[in-house]
C-alpha atoms as a PDB file:
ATOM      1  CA  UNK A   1       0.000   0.000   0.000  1.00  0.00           C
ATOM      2  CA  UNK A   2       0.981   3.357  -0.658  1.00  0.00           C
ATOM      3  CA  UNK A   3       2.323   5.841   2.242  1.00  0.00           C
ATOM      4  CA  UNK A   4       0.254   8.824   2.900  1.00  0.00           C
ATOM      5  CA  UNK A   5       3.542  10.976   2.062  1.00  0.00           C
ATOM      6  CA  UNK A   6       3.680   9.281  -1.424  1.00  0.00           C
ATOM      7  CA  UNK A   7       0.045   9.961  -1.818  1.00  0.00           C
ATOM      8  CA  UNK A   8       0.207  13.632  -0.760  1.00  0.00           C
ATOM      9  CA  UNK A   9       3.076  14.092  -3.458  1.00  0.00           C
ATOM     10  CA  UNK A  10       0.930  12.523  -5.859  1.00  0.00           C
ATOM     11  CA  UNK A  11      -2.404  14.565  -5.083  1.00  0.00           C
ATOM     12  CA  UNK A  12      -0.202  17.753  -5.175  1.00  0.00           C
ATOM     13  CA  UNK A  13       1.708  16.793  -8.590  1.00  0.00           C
ATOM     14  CA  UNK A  14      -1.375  16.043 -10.065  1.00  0.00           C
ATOM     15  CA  UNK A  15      -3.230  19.772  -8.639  1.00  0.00           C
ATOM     16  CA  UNK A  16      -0.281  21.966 -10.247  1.00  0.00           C
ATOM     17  CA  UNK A  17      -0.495  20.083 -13.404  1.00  0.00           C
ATOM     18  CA  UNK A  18      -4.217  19.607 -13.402  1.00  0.00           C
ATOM     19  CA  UNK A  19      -6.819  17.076 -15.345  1.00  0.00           C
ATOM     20  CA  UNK A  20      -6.090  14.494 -12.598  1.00  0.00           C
ATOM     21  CA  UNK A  21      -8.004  12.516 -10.762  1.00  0.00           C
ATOM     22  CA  UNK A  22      -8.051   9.879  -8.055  1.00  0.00           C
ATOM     23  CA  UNK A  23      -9.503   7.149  -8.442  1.00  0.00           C
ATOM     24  CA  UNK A  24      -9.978   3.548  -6.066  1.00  0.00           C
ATOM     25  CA  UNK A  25      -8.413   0.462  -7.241  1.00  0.00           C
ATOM     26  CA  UNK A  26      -9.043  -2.713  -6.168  1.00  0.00           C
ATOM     27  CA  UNK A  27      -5.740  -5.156  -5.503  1.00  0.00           C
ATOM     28  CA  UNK A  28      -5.487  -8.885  -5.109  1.00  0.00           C
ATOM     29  CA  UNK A  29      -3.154 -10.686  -3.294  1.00  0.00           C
ATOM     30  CA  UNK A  30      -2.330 -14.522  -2.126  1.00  0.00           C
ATOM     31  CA  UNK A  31      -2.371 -14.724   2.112  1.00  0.00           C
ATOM     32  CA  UNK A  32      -0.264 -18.209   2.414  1.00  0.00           C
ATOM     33  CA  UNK A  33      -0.553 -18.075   5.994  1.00  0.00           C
ATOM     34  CA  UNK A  34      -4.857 -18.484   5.406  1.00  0.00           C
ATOM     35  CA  UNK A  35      -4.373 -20.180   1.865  1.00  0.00           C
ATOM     36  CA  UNK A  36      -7.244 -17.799   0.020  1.00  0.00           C
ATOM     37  CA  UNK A  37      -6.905 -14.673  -1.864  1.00  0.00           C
ATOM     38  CA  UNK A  38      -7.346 -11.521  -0.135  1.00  0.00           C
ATOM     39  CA  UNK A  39      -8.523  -7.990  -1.677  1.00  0.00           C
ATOM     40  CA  UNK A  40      -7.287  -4.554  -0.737  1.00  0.00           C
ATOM     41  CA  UNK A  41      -8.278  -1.137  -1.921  1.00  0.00           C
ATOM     42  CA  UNK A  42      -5.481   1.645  -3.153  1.00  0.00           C
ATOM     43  CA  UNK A  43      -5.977   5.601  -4.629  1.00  0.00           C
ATOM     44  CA  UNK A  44      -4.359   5.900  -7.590  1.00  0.00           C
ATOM     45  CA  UNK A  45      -4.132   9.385  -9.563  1.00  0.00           C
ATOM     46  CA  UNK A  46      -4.777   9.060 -12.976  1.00  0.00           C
ATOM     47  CA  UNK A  47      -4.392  12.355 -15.639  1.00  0.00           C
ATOM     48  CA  UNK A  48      -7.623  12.768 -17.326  1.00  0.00           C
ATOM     49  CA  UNK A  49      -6.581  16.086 -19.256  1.00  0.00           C
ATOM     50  CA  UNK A  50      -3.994  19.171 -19.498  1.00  0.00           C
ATOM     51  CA  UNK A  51      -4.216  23.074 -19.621  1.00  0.00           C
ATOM     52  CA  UNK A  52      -2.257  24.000 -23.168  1.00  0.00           C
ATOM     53  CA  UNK A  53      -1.898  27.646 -24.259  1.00  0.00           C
ATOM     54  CA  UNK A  54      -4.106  29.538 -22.135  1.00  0.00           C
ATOM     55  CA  UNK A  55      -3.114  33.005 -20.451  1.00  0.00           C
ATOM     56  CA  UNK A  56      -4.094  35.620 -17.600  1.00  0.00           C
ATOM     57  CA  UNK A  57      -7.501  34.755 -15.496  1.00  0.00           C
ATOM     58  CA  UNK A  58      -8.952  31.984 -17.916  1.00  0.00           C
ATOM     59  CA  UNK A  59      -5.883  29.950 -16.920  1.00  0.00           C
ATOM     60  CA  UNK A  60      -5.804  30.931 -13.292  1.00  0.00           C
ATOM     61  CA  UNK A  61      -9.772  30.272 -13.044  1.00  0.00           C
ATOM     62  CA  UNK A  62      -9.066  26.360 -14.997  1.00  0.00           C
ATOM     63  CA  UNK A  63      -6.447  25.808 -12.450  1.00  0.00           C
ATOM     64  CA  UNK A  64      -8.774  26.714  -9.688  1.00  0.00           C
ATOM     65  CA  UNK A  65     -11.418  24.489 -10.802  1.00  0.00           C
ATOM     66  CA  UNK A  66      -9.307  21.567 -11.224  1.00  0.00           C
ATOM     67  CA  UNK A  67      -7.094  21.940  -8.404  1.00  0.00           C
ATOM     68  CA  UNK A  68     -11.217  21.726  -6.980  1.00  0.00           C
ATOM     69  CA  UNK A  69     -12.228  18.376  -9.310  1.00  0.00           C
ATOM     70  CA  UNK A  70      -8.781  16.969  -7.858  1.00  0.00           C
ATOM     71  CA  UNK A  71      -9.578  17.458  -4.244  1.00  0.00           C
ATOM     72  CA  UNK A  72     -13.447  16.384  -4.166  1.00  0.00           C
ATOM     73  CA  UNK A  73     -12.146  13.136  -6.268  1.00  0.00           C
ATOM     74  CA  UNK A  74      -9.377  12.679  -3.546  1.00  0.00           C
ATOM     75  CA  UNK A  75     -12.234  12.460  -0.462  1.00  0.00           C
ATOM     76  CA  UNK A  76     -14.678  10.832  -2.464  1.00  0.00           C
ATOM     77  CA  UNK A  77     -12.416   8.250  -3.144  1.00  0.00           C
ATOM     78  CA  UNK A  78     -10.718   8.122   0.224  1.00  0.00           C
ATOM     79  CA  UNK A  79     -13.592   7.742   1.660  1.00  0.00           C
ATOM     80  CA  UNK A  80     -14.369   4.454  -0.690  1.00  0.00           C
ATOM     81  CA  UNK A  81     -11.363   3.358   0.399  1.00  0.00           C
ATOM     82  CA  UNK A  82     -11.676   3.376   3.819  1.00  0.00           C
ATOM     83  CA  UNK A  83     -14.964   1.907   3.699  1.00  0.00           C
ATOM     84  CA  UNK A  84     -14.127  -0.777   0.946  1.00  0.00           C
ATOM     85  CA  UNK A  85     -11.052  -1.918   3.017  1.00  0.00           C
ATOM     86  CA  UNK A  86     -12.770  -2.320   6.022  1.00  0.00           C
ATOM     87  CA  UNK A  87     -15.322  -4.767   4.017  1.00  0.00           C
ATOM     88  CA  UNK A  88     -12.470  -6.778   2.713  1.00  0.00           C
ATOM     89  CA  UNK A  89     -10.530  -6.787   6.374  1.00  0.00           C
ATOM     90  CA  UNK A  90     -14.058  -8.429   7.181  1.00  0.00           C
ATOM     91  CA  UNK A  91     -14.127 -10.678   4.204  1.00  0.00           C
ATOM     92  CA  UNK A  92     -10.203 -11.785   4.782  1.00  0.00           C
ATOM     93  CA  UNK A  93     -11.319 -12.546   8.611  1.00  0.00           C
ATOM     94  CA  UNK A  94     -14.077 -15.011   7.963  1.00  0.00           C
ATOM     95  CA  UNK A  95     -12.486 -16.912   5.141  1.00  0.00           C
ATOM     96  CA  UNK A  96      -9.080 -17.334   7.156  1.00  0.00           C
ATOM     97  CA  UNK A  97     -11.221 -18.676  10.099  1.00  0.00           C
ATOM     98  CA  UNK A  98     -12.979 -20.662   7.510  1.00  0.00           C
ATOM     99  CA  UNK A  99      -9.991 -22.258   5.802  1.00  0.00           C
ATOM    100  CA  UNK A 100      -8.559 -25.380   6.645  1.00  0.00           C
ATOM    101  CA  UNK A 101      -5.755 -25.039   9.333  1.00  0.00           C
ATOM    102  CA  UNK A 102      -1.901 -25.964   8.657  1.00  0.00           C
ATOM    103  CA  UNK A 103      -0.844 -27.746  11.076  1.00  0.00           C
ATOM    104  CA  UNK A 104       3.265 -26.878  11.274  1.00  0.00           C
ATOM    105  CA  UNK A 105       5.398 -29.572  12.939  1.00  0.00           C
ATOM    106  CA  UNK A 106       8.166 -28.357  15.444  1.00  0.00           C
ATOM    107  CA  UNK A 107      10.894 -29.787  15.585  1.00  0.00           C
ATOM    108  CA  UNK A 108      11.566 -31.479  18.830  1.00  0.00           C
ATOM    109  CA  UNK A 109      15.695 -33.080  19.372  1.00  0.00           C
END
């Protein structure tokens, strides 16, 4: 998962360059120690347009509204995440306690 300092960068690259974006993404991953596949939920900024030639307040006022889109997409989608990830900590629970147990030998000498 991503840090919150990585995401900050991100959120803040994509407001000065505007047209991003961030979105939820769903990950998948193995848990060997419960033997089942386990889901997890990311934010991931993704560019969905640039500002190209534009000058005095029409670009300042594009920035501003983007810089906006950027921010509302970044709590919409945290939020999401936070709710989505507590559904899958839920999900990983009940299937771990539900799959079959490994029973490790120790070594005894």
């Amino acid at each position: 998962m991503h840090s919150r300092h990585s995401l900050a960068a991100v959120a803040i690259a994509c407001a000065l360059t505007t047209g991003c974006v961030i979105v939820p993404v769903t990950v998948a991953d193995y848990d060997v120690q419960c033997q089942v596949v386990t889901r997890h939920m990311e934010l991931q900024a993704v560019q969905i347009g640039a500002i190209h030639n534009c000058s005095n307040d029409a670009c300042v006022g594009l920035v501003i509204v983007a810089a906006g889109v950027a921010a509302a997409s970044a709590i919409v989608s945290g939020s999401i995440v936070v709710v989505g990830n507590i559904a899958f900590w839920a999900e990983r629970r009940s299937n771990c306690l539900l799959a079959p147990s490994v029973v490790v030998p120790s070594p005894q000498g």
